[in-house]
N, C-alpha and C. Protein backbone atom coordinates (compact mmCIF):
# COMPACT_ATOMS: atom_id res chain seq x y z
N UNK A 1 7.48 -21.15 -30.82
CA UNK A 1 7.95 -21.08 -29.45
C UNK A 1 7.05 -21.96 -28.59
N UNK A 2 7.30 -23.04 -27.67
CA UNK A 2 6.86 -23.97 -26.82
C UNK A 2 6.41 -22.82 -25.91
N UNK A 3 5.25 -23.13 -25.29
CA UNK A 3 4.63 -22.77 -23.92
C UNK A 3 5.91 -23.39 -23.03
N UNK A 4 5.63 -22.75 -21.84
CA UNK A 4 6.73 -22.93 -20.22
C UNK A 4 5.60 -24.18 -19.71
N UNK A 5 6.30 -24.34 -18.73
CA UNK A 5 5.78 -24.95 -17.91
C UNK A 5 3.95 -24.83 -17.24
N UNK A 6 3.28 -25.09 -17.24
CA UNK A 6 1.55 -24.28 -16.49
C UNK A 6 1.13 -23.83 -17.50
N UNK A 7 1.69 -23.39 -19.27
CA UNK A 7 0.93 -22.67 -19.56
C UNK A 7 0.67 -23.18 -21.09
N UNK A 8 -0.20 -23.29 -21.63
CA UNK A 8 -0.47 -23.38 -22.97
C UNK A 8 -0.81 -22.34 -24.03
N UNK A 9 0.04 -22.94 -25.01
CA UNK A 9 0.29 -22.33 -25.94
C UNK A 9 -0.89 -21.85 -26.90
N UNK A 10 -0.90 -21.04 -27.45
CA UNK A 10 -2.04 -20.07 -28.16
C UNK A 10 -2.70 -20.85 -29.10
N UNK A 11 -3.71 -21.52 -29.90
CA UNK A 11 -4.61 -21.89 -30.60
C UNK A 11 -5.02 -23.69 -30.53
N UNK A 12 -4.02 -24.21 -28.73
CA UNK A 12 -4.23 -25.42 -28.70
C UNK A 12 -5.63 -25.22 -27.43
N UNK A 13 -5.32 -24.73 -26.67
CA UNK A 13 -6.91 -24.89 -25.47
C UNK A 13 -6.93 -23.46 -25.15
N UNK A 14 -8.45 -23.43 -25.65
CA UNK A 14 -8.95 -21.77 -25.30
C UNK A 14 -8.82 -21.56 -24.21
N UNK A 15 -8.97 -20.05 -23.22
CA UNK A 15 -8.71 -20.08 -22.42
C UNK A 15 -10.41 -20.21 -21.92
N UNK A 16 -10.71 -20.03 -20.39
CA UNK A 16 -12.09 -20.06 -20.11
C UNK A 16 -12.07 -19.71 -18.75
N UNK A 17 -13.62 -19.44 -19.06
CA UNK A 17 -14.61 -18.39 -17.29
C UNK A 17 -15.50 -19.34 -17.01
N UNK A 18 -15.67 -19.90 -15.54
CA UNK A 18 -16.79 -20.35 -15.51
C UNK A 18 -17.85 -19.51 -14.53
N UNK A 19 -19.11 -19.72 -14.86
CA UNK A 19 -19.85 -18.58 -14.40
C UNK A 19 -20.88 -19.63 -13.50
N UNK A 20 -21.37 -19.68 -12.40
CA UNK A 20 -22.52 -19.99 -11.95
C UNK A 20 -23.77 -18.99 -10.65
N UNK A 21 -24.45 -19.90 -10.45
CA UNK A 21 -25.64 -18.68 -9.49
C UNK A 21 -26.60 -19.52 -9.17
N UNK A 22 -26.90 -19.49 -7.87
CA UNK A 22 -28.28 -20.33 -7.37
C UNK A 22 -28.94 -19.85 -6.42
N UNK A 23 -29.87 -19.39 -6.79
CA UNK A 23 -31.08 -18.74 -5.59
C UNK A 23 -32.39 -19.60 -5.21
N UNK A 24 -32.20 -19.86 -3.61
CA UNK A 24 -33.88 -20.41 -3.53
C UNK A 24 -35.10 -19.48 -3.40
N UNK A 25 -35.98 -19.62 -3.76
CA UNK A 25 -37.65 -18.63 -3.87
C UNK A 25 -38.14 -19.03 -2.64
N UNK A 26 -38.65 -18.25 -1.73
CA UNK A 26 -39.38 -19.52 -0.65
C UNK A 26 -41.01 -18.74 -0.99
N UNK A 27 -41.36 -17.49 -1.45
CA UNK A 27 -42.40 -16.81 -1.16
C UNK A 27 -42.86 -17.05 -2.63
N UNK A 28 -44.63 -16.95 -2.40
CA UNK A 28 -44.90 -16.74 -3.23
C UNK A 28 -44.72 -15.54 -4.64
N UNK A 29 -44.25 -15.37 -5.49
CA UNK A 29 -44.70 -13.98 -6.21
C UNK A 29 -44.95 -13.85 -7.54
N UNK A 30 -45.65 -12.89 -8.10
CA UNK A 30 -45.65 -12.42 -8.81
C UNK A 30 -45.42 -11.45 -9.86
N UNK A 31 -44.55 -11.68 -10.71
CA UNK A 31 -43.60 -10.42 -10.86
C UNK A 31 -44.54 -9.27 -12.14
N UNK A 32 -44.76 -8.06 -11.31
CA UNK A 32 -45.57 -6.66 -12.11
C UNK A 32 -44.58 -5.21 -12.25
N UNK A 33 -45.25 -4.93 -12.85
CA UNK A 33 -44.32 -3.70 -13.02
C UNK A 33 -45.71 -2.37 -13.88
N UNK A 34 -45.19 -1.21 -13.15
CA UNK A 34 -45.96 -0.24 -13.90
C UNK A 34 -45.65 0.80 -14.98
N UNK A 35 -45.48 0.97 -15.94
CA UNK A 35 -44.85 1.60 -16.68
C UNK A 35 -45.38 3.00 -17.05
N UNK A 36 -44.82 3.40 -18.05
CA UNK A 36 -45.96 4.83 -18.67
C UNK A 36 -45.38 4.90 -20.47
N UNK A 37 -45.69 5.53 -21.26
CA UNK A 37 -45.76 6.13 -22.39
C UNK A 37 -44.65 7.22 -22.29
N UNK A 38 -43.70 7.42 -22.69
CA UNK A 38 -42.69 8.65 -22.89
C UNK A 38 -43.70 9.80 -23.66
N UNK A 39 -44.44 9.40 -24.09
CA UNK A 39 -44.99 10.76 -25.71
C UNK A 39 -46.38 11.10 -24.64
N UNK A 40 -47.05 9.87 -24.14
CA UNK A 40 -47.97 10.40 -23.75
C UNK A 40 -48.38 10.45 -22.10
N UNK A 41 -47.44 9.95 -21.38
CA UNK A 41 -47.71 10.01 -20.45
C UNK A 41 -48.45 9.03 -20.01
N UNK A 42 -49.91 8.27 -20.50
CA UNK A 42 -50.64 7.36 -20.03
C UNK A 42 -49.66 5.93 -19.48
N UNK A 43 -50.06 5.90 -18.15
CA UNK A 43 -49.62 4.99 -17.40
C UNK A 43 -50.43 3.26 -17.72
N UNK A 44 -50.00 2.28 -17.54
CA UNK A 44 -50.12 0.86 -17.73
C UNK A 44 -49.76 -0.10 -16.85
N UNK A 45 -50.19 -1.03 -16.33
CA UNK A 45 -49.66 -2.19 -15.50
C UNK A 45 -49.93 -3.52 -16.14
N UNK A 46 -48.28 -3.99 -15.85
CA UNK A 46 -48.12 -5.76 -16.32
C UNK A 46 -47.69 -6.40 -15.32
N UNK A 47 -48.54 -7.66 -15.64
CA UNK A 47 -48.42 -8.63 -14.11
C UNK A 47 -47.78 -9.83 -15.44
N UNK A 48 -47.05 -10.59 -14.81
CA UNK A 48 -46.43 -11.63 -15.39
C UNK A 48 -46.90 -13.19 -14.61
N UNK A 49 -46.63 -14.26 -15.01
CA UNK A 49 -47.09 -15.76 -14.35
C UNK A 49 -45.86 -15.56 -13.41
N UNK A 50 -47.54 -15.95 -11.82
CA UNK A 50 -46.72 -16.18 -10.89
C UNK A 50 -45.41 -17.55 -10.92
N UNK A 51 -44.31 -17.03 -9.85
CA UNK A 51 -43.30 -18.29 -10.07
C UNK A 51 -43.80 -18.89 -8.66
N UNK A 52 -42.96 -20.49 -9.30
CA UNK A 52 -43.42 -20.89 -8.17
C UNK A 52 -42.79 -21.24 -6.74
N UNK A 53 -43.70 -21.59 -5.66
CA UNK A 53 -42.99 -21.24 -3.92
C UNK A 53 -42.38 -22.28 -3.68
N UNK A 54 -41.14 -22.04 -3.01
CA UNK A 54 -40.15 -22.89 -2.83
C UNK A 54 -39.89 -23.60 -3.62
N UNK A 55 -38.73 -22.67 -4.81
CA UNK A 55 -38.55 -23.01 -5.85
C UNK A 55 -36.64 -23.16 -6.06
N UNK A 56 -36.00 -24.04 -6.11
CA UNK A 56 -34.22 -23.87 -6.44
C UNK A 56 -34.16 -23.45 -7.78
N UNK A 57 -33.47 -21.95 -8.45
CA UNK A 57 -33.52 -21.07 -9.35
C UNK A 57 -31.96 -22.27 -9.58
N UNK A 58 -31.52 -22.46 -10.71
CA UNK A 58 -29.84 -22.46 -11.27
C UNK A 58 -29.16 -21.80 -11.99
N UNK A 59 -28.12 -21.49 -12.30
CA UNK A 59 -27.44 -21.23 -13.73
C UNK A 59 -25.75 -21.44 -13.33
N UNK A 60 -25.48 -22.36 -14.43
CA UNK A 60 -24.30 -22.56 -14.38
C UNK A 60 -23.65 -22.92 -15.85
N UNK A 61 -22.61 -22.46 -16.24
CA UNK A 61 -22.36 -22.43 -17.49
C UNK A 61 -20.42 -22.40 -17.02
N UNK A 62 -20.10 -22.21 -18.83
CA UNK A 62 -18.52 -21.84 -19.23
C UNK A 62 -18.21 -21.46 -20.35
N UNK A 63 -17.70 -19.85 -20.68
CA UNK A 63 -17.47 -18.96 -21.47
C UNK A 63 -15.73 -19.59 -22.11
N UNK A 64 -15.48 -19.47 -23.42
CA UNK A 64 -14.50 -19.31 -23.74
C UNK A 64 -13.95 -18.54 -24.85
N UNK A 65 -12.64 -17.90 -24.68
CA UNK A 65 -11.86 -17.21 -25.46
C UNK A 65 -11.57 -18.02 -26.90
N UNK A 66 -11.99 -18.32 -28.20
CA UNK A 66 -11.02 -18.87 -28.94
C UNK A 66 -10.05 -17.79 -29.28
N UNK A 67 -10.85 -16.71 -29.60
CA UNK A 67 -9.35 -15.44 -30.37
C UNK A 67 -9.70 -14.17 -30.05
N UNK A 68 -8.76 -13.06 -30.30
CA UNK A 68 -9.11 -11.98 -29.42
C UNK A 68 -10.44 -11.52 -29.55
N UNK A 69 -10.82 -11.92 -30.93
CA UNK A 69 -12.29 -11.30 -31.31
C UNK A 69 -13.41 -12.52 -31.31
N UNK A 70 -13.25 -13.78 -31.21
CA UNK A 70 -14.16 -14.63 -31.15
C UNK A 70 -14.19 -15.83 -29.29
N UNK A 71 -15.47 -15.56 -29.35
CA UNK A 71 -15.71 -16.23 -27.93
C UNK A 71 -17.05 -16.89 -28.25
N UNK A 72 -17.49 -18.06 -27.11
CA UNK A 72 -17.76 -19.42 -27.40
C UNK A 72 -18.46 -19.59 -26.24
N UNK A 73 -19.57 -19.99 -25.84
CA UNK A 73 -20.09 -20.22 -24.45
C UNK A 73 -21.62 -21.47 -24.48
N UNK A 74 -21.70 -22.32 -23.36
CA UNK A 74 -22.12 -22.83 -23.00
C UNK A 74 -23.13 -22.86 -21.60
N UNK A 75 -24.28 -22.89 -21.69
CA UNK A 75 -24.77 -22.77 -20.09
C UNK A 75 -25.92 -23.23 -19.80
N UNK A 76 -26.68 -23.87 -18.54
CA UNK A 76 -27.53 -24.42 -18.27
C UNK A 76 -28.14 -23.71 -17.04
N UNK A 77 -29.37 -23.68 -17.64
CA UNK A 77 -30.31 -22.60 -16.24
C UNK A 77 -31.61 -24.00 -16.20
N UNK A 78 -32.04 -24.17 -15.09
CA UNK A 78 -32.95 -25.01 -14.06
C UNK A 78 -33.73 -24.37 -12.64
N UNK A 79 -34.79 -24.62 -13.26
CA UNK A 79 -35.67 -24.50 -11.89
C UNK A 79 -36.51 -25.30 -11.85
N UNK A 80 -36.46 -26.02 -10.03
CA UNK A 80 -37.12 -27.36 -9.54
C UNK A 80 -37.92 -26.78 -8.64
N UNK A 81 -39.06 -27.09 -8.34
CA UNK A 81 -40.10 -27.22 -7.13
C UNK A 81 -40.81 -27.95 -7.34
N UNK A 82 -42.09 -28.50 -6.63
CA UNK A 82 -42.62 -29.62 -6.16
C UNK A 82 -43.58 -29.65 -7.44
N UNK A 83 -43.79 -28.59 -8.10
CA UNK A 83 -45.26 -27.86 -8.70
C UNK A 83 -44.56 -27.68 -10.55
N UNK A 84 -43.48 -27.62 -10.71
CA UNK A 84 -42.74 -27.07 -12.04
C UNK A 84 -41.22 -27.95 -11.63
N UNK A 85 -41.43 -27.97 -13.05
CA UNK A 85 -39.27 -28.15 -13.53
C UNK A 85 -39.19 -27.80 -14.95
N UNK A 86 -38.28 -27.02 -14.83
CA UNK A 86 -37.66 -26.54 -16.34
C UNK A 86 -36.51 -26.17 -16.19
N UNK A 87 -35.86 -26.66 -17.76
CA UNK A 87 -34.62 -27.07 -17.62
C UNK A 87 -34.71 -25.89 -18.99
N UNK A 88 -32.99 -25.39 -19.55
CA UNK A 88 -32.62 -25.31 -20.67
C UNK A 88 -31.09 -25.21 -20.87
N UNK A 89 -30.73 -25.44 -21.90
CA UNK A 89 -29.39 -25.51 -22.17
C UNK A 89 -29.28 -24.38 -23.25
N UNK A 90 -28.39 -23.42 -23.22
CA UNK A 90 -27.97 -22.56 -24.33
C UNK A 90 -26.89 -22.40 -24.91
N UNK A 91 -26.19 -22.27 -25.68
CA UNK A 91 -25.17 -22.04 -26.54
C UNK A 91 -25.35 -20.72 -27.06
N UNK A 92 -23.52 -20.27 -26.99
CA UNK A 92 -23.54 -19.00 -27.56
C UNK A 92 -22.20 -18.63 -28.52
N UNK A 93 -22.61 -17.58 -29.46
CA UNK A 93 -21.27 -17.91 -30.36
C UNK A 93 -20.94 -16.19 -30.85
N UNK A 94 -20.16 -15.65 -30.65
CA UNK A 94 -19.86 -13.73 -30.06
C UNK A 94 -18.71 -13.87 -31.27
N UNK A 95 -18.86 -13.23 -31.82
CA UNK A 95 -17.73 -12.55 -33.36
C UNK A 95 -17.90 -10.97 -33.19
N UNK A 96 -16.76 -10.57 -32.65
CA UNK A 96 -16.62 -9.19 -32.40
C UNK A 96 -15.79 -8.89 -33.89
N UNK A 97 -16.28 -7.68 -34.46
CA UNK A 97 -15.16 -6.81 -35.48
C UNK A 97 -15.14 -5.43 -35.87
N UNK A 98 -14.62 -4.93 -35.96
CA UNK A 98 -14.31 -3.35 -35.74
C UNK A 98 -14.17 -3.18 -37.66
């Protein structure tokens, strides 16, 4: 059976999501957190590397459907400031089965 008009037919172009997000940092910080022990109770603190100030955060990518159970994705996260740049590209590959 031919696809209609607007629409394509099943195993010629997956379908797809595109996802993106961009936040600027202007403050300095450092990201900590305090935790504890479930068994024992003793409490702990982690400080992580500060990020850096006035910083453009990215992520922008595109998810796709090949079949009901297999999906396919692509995406790129970036952060620029005067002080750092890092880039990465990821790929992703999801096989669902029951």
């Amino acid at each position: 059976m031919s696809p209609k008009p607007g629409q394509c037919s099943a195993g010629t172009i997956p379908s797809g999501a595109w996802h993106h997000d961009c936040f600027w940092h202007g403050a300095d910080l450092v990201p900590a957190a305090s935790l504890a022990f479930a068994t024992t109770g003793i409490g702990f603190d982690i400080a992580g590397v500060p990020l850096a100030e006035d910083s453009a955060l990215l992520d922008a990518g595109v998810d796709f459907a090949l079949t009901d159970r297999l999906s396919a994705g692509v995406s790129y996260q970036g952060q620029y400031a005067d002080s750092v740049s890092d880039n990465a590209v990821k790929g992703r590959l999801t096989w669902l089965f029951n």
